[in-house]
C-alpha atoms as a PDB file:
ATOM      1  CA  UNK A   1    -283.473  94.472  38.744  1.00  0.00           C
ATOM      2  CA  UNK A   2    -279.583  94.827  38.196  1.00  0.00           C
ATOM      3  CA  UNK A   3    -279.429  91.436  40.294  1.00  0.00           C
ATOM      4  CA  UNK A   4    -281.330  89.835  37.870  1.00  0.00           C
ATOM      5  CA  UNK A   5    -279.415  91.616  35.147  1.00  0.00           C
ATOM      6  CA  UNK A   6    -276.179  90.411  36.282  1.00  0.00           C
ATOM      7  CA  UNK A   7    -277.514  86.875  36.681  1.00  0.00           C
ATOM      8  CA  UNK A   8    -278.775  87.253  32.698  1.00  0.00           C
ATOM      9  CA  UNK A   9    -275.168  88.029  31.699  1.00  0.00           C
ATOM     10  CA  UNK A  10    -273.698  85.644  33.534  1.00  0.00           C
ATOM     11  CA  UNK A  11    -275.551  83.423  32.106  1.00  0.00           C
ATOM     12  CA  UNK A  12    -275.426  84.798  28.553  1.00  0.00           C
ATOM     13  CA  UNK A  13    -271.213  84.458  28.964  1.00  0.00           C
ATOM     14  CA  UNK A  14    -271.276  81.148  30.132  1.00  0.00           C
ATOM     15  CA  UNK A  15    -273.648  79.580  27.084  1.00  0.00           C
ATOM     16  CA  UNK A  16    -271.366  81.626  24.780  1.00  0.00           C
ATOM     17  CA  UNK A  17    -267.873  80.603  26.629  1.00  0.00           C
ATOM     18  CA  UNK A  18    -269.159  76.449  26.609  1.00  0.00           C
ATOM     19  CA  UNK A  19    -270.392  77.581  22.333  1.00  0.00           C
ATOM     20  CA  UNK A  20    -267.126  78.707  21.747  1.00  0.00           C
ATOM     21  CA  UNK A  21    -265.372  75.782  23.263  1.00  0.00           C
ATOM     22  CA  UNK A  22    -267.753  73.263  21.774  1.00  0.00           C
ATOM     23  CA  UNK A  23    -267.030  74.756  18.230  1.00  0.00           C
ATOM     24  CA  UNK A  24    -263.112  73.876  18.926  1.00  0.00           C
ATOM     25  CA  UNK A  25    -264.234  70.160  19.272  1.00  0.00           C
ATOM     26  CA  UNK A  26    -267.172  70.099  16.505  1.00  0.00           C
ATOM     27  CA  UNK A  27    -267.213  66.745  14.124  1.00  0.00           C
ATOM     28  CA  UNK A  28    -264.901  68.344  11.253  1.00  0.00           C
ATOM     29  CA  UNK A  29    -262.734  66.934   8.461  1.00  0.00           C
ATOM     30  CA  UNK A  30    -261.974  69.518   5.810  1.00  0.00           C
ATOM     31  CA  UNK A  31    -258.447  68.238   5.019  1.00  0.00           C
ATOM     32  CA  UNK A  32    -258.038  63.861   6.165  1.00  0.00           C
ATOM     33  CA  UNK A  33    -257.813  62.138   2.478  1.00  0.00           C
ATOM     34  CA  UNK A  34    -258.981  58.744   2.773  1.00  0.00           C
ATOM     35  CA  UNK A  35    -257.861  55.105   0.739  1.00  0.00           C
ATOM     36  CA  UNK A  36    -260.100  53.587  -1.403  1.00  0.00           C
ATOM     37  CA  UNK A  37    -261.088  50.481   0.724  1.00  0.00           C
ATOM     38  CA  UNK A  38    -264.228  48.325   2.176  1.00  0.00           C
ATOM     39  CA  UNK A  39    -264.121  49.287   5.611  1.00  0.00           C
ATOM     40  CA  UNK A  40    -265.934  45.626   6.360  1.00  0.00           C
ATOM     41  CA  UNK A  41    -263.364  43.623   4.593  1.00  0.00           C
ATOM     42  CA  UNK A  42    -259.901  42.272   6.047  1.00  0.00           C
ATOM     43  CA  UNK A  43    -257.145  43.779   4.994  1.00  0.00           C
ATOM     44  CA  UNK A  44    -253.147  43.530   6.541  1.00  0.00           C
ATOM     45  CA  UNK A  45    -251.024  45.790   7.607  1.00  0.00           C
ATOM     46  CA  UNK A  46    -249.112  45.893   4.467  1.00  0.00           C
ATOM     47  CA  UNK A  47    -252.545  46.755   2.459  1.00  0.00           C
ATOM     48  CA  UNK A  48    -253.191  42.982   1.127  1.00  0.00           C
ATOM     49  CA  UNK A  49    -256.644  42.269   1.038  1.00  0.00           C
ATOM     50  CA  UNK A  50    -257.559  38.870   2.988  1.00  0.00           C
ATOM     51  CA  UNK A  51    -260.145  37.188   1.363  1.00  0.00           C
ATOM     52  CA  UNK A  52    -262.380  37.867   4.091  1.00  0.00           C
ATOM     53  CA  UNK A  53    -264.869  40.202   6.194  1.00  0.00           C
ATOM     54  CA  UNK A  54    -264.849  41.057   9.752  1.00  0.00           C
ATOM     55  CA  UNK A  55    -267.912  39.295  10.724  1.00  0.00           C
ATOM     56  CA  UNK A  56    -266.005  36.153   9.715  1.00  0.00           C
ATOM     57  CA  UNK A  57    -263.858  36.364  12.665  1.00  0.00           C
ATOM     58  CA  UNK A  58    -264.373  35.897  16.377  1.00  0.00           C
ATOM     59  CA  UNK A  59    -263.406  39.293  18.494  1.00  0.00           C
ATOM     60  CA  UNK A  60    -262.756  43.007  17.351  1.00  0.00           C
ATOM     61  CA  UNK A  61    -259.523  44.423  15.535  1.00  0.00           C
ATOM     62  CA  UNK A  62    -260.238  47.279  16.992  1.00  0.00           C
ATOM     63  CA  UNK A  63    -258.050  48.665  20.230  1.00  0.00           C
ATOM     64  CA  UNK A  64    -261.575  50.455  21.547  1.00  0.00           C
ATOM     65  CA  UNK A  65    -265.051  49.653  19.972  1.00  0.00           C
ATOM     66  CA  UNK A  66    -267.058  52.409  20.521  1.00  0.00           C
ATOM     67  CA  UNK A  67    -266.709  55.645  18.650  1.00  0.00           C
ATOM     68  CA  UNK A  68    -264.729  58.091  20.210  1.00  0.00           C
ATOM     69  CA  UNK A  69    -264.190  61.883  19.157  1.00  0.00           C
ATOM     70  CA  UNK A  70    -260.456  62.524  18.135  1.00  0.00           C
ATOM     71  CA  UNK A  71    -258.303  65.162  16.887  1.00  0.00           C
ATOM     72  CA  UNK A  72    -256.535  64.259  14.511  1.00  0.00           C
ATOM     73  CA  UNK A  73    -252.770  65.625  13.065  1.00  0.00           C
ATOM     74  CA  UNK A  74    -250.867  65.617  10.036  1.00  0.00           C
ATOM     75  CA  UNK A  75    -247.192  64.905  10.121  1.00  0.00           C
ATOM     76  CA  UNK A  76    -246.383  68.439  10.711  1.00  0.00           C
ATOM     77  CA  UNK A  77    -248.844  68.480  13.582  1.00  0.00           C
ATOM     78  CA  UNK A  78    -251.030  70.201  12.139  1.00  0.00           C
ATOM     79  CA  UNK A  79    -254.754  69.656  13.244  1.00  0.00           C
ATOM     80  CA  UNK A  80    -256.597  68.407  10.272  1.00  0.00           C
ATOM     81  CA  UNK A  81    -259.688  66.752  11.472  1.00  0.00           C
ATOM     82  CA  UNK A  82    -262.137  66.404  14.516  1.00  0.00           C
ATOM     83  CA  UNK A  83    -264.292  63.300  13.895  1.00  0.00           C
ATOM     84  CA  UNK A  84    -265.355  59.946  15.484  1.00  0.00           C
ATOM     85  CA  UNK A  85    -262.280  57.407  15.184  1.00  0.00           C
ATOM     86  CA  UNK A  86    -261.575  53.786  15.955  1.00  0.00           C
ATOM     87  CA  UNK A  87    -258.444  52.336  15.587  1.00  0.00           C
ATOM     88  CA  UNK A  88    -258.135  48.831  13.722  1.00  0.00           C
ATOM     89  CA  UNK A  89    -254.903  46.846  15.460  1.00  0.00           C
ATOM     90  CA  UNK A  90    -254.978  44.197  12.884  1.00  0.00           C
ATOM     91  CA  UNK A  91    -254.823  46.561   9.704  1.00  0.00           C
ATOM     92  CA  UNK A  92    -252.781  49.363  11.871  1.00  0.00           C
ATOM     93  CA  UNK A  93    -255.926  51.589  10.202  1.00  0.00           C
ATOM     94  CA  UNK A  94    -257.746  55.345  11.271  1.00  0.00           C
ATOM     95  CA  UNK A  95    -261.775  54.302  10.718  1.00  0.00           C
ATOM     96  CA  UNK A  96    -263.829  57.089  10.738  1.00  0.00           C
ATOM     97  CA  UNK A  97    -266.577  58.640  10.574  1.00  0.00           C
ATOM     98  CA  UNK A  98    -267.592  61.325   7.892  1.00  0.00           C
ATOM     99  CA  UNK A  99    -270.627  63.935   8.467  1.00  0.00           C
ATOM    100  CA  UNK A 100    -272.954  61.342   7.010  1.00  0.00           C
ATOM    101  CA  UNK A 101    -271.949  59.146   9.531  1.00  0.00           C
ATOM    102  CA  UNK A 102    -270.538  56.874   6.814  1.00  0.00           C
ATOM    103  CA  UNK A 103    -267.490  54.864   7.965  1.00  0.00           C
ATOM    104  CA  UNK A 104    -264.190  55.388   6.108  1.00  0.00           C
ATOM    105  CA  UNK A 105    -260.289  54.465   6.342  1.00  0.00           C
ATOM    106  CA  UNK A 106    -258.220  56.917   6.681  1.00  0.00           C
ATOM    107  CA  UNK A 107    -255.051  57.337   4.832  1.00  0.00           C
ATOM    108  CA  UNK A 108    -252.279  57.011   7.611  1.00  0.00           C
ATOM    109  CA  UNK A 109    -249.468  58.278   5.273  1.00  0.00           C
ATOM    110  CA  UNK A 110    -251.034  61.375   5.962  1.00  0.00           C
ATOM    111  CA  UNK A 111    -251.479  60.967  10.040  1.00  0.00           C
ATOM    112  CA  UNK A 112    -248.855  61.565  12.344  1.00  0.00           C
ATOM    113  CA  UNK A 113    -250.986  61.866  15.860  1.00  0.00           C
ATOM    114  CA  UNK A 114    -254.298  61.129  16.883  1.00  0.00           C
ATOM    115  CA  UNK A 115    -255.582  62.417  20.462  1.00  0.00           C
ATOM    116  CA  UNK A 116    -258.615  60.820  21.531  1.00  0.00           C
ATOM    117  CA  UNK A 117    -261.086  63.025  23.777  1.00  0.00           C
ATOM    118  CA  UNK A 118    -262.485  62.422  27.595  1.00  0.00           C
ATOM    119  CA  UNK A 119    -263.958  65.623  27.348  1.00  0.00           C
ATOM    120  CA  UNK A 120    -264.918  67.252  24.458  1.00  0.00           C
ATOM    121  CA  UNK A 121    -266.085  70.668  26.349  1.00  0.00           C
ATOM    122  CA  UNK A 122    -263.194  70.912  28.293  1.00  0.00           C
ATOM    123  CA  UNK A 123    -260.737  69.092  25.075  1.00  0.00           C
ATOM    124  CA  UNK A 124    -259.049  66.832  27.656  1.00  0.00           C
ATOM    125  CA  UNK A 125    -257.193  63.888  26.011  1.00  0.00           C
ATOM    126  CA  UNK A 126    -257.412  60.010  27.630  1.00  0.00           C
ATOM    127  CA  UNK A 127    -255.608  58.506  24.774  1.00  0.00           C
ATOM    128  CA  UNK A 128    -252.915  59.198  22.201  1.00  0.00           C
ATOM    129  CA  UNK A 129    -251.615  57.648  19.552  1.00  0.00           C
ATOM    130  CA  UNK A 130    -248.500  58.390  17.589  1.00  0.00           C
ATOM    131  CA  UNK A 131    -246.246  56.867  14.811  1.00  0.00           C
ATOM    132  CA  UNK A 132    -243.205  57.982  13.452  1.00  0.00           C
ATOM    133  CA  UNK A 133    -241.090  55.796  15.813  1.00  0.00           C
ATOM    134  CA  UNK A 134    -238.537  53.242  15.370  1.00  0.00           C
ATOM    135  CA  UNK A 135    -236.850  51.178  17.872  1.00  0.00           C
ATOM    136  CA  UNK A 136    -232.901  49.747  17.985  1.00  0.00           C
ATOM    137  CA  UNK A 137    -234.206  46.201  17.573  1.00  0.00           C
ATOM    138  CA  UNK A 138    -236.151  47.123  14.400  1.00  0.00           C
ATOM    139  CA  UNK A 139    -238.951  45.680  16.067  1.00  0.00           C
ATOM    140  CA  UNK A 140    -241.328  48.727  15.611  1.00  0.00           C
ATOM    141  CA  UNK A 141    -241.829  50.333  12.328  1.00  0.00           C
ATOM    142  CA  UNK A 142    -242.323  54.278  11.869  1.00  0.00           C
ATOM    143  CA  UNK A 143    -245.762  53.424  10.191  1.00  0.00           C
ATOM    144  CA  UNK A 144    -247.119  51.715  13.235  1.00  0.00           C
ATOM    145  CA  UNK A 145    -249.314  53.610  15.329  1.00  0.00           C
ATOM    146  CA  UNK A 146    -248.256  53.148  19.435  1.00  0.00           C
ATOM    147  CA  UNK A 147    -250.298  54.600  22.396  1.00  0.00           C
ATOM    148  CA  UNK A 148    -247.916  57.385  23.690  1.00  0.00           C
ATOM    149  CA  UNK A 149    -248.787  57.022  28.005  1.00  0.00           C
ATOM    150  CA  UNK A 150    -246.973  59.568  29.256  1.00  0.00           C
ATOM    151  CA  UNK A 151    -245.723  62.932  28.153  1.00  0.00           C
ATOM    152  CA  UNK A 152    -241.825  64.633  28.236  1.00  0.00           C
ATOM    153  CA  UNK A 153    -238.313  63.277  27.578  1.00  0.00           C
ATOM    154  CA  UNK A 154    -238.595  60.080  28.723  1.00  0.00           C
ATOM    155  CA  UNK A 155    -241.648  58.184  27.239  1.00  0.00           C
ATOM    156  CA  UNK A 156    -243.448  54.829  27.502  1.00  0.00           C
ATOM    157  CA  UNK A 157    -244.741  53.461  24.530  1.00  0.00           C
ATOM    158  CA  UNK A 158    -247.559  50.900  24.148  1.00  0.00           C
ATOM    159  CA  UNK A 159    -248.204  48.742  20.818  1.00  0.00           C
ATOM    160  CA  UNK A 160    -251.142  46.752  20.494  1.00  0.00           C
ATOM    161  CA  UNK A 161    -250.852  44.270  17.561  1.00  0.00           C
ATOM    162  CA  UNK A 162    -253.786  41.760  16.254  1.00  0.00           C
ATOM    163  CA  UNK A 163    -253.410  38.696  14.790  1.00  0.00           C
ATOM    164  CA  UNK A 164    -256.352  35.981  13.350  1.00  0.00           C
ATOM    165  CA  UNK A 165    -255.697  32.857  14.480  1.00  0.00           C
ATOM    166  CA  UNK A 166    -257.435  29.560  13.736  1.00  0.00           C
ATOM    167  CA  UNK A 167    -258.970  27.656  16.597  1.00  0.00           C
ATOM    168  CA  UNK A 168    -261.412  24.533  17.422  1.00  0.00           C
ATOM    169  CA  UNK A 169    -264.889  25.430  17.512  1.00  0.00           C
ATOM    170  CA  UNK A 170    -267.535  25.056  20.745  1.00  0.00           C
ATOM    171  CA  UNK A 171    -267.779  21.629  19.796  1.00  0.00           C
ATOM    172  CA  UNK A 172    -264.379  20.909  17.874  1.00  0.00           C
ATOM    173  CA  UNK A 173    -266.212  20.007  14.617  1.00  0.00           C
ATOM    174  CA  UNK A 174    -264.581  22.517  13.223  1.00  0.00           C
ATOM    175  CA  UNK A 175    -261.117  25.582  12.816  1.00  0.00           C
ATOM    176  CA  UNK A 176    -262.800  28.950  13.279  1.00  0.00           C
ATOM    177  CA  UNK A 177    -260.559  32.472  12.923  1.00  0.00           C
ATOM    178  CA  UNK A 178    -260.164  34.813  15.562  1.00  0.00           C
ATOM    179  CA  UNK A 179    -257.979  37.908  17.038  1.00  0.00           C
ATOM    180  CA  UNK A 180    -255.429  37.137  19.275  1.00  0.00           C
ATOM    181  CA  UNK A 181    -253.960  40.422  21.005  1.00  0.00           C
ATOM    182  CA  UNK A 182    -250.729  40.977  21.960  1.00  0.00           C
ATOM    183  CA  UNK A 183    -248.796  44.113  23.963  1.00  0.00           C
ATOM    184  CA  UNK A 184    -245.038  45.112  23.344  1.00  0.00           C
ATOM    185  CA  UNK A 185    -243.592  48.006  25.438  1.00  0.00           C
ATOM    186  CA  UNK A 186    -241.234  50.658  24.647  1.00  0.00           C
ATOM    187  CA  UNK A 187    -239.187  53.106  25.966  1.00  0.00           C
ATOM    188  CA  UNK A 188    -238.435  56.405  24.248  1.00  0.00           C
ATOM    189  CA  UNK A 189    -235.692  58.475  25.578  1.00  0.00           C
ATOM    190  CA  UNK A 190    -234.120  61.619  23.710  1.00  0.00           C
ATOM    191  CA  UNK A 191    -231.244  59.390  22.218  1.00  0.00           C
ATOM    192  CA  UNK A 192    -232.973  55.886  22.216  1.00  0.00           C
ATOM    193  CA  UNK A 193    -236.015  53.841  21.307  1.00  0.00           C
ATOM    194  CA  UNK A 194    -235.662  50.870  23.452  1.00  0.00           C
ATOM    195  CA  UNK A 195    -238.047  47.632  22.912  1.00  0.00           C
ATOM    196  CA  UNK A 196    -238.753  46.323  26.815  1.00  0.00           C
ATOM    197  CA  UNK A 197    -238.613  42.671  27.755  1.00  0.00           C
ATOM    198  CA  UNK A 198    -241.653  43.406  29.785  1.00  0.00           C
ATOM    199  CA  UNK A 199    -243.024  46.085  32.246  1.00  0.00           C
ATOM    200  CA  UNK A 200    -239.623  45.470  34.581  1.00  0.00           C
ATOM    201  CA  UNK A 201    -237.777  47.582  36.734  1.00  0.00           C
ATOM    202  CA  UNK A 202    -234.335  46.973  36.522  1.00  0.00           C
ATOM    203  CA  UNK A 203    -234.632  47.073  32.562  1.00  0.00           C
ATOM    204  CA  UNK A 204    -236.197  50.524  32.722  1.00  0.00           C
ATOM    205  CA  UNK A 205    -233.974  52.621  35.505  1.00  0.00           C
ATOM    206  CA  UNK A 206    -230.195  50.894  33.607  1.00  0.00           C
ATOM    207  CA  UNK A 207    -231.383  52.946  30.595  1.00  0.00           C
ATOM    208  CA  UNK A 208    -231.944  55.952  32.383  1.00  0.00           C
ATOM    209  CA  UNK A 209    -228.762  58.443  33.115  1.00  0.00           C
ATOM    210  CA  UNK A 210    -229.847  60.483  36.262  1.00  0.00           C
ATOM    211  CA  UNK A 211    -229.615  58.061  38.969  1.00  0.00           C
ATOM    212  CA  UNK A 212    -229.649  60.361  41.988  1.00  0.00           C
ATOM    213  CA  UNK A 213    -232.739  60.921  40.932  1.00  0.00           C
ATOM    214  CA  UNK A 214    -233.970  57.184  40.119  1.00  0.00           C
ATOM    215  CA  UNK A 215    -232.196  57.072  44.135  1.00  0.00           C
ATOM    216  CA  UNK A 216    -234.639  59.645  45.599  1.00  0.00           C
ATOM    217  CA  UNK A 217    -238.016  58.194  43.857  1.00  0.00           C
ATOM    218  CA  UNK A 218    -236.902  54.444  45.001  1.00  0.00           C
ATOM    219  CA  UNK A 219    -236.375  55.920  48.527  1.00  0.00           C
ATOM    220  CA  UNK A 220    -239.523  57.811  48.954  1.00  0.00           C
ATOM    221  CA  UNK A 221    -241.583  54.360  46.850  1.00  0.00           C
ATOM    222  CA  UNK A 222    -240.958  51.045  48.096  1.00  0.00           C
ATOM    223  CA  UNK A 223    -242.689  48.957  45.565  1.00  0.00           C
ATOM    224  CA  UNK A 224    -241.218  48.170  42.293  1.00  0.00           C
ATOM    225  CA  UNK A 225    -241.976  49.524  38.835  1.00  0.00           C
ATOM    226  CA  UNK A 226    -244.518  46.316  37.659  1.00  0.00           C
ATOM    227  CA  UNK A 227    -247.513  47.865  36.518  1.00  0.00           C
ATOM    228  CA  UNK A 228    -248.282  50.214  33.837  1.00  0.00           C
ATOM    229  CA  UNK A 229    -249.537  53.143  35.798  1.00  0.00           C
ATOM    230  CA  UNK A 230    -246.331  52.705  38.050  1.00  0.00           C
ATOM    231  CA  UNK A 231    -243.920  53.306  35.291  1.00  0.00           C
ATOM    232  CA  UNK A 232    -245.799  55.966  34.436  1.00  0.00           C
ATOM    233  CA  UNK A 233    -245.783  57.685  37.159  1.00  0.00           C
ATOM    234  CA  UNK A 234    -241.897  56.819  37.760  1.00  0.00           C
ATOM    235  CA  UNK A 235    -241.546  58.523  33.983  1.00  0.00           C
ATOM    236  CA  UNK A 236    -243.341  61.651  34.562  1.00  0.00           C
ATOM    237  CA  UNK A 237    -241.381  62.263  38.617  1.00  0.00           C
ATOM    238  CA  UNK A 238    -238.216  61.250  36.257  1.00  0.00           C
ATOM    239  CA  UNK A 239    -239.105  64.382  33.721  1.00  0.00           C
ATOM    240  CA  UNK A 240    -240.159  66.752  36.411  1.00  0.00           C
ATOM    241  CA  UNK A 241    -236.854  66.465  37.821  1.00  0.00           C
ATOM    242  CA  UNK A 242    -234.543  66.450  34.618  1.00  0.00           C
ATOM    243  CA  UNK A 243    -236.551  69.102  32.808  1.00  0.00           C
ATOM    244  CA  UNK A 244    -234.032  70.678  30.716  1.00  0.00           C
ATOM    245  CA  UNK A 245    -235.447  75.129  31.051  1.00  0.00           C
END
């Protein structure tokens, strides 16, 4: 009997534990303002209205096209929201979702970080975004939202940018609009936003100070820093290594 008991318990803990955790990541938006805009229709990044709608246009503006739970922050970091986002890479937009499932823009004057969810039990985040930056090229504007890959010090910086282009139809009867993506790369140190020629080695260690210990990672990894997921992972060894206590 207290076998069975225990097992009851156990089980009573757990469902309230996962409750509890759940209620952290529940669809919520007390506190995000929105602008007063047609979520279907065009608009640029400076707000001007396009003259057209979405369905107009070959492709998505979006960076992911399903609806994906996000927390989102207000400039003083403060969580504000929990709700279903995408982000629009032509407009440089928060759509989301309210409780009525009715889709809204957000107002990004408001937003300064938005962490997308690969759990929502557990709250583990697969993808952030972030403005607030600006770069010594003035290539990047502080209003522009940029994926944030990799956390401490030293950061990379991904910005995804849309653009509707006009090309020949199937049968070249005809122009016909569409989105035409394109990926700039930065990299944000504590005294420097740097705009990257590419995803290239050389470019990234010369703007880093600690070379003993750009020496030791080079040493113990042969292959150059080419790839997205190798820079991050030279990034976060780099931070381990120069974390200021």
């Amino acid at each position: 009997m207290k076998k069975y008991l225990s097992v009851i318990l156990l089980l009573v803990f757990a469902s309230a534990h996962s409750q509890s955790i759940n209620e952290n990541f529940s669809i919520s938006n007390t506190q995000m303002t929105t602008i007063q805009i047609d979520p279907t229709v065009v608009y640029d990044s400076d707000g001007n209205r396009k003259g057209m709608s979405y369905s107009e246009i070959s492709g998505s503006p979006f960076l992911f096209d399903d609806w994906e739970t996000a927390i989102v922050y207000d400039n003083n970091l403060k969580k504000i929201a929990v709700v279903k986002v995408k982000y629009n890479d032509y407009s440089g937009q928060i759509h989301f979702l309210n409780t009525n499932r009715q889709e809204l823009v957000a107002d990004k004057k408001q937003i300064k970080r938005v962490e997308v969810l690969k759990d929502t039990i557990k709250g583990e985040v697969k993808l952030v975004l972030e403005k607030g930056f600006s770069d010594n090229k003035n290539t990047l504007s502080p209003n522009q939202f940029v994926e944030v890959l990799n956390n401490g010090s030293n950061e990379l910086l991904k910005q995804t940018v849309n653009k509707i282009i006009q090309v020949d139809s199937l049968f070249g009867t005809m122009k016909v609009n569409r989105f035409s993506t394109s990926v700039s790369y930065y990299l944000k140190t504590p005294t420097n936003c740097e705009h990257l020629k590419g995803l290239d080695h050389t470019e990234i260690v010369s703007s880093l100070p600690a070379k003993d210990v750009i020496a030791e990672f080079e040493k113990n990894n042969k292959h150059k820093l080419k790839k997205e997921k190798d820079i991050i992972d030279f990034l976060n060894y780099y931070n381990s290594k120069t974390l200021i206590l």
